[in-house]
C-alpha atoms as a PDB file:
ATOM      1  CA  UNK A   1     -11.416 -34.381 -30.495  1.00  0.00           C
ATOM      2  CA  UNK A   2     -10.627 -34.458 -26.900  1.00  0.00           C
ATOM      3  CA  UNK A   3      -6.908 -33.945 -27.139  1.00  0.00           C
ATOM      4  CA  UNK A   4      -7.505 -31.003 -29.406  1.00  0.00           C
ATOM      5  CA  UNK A   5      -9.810 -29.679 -27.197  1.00  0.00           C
ATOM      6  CA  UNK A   6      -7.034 -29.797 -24.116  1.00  0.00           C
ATOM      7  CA  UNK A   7      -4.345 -28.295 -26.355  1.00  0.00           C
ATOM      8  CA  UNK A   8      -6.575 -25.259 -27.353  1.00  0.00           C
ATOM      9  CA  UNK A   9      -7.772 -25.007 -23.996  1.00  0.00           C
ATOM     10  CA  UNK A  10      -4.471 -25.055 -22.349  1.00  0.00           C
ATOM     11  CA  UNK A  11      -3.057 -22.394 -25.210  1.00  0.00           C
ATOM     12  CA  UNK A  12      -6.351 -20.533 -23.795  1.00  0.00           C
ATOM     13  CA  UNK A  13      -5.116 -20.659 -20.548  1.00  0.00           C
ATOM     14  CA  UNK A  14      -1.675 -19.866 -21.215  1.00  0.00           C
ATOM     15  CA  UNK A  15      -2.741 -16.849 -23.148  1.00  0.00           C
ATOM     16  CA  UNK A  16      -4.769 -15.457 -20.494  1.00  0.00           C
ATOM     17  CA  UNK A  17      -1.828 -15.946 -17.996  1.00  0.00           C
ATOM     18  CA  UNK A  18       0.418 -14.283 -20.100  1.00  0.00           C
ATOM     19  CA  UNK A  19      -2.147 -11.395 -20.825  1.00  0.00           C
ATOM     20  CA  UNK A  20      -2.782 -10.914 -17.210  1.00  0.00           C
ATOM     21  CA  UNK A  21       0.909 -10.705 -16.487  1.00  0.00           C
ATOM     22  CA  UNK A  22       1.142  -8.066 -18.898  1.00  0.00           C
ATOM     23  CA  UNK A  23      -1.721  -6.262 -17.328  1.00  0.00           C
ATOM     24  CA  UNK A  24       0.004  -6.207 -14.044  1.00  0.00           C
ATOM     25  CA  UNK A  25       3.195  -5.040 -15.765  1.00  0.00           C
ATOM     26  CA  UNK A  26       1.610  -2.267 -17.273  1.00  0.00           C
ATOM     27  CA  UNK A  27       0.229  -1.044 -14.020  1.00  0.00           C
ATOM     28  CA  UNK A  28       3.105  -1.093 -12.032  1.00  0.00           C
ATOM     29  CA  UNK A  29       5.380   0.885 -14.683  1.00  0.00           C
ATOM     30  CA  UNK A  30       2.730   3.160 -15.391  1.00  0.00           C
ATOM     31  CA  UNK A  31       2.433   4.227 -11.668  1.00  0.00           C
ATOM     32  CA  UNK A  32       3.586   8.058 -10.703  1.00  0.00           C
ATOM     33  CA  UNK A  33       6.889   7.290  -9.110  1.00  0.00           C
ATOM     34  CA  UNK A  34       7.244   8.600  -4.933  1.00  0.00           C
ATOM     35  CA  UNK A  35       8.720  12.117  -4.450  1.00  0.00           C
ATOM     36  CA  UNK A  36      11.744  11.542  -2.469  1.00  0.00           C
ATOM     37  CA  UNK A  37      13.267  13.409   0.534  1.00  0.00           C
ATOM     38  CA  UNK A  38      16.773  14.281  -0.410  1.00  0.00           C
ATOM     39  CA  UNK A  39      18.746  15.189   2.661  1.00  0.00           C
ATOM     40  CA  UNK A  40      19.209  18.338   2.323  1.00  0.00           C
ATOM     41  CA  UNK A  41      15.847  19.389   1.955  1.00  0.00           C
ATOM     42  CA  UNK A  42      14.171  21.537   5.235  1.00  0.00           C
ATOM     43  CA  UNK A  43      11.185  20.270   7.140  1.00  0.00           C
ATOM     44  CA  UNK A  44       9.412  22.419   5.663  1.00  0.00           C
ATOM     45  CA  UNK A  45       9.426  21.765   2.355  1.00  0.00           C
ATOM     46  CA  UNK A  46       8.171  18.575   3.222  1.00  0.00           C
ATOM     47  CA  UNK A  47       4.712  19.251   4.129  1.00  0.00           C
ATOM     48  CA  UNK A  48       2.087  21.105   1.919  1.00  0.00           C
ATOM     49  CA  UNK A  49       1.156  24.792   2.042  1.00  0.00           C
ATOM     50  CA  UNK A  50      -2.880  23.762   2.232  1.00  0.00           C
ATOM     51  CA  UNK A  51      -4.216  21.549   5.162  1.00  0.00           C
ATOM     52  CA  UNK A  52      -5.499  17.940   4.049  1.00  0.00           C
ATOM     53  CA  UNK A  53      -7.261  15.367   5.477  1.00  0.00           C
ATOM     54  CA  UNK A  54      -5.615  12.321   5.991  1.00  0.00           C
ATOM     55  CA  UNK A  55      -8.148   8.980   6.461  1.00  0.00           C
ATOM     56  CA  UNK A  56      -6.342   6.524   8.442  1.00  0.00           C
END
């Protein structure tokens, strides 16, 4: 009883590893990617028309 206890709770653990993992992965490649400055563009274009405040 105690070694099948261990072996379920390790597949347990491994499950919630791999689940978390998965989580994580989700996250990242769900993000909104970063709006990049291509060299060409003008200052201007790089800040917005409507003043925000900015929290440091």
């Amino acid at each position: 009883m105690k070694a099948l206890s261990a072996v379920l709770g390790g597949f347990v653990l491994t499950l919630a590893v791999f689940a978390s993992g998965l989580a994580f992965a989700v996250w990242i490649l769900s993000a909104e990617p970063v709006r990049q400055a291509a060299p060409t563009s003008s200052v201007a274009e790089l800040w917005p028309r409507e003043p925000r405040k900015v929290n440091p």
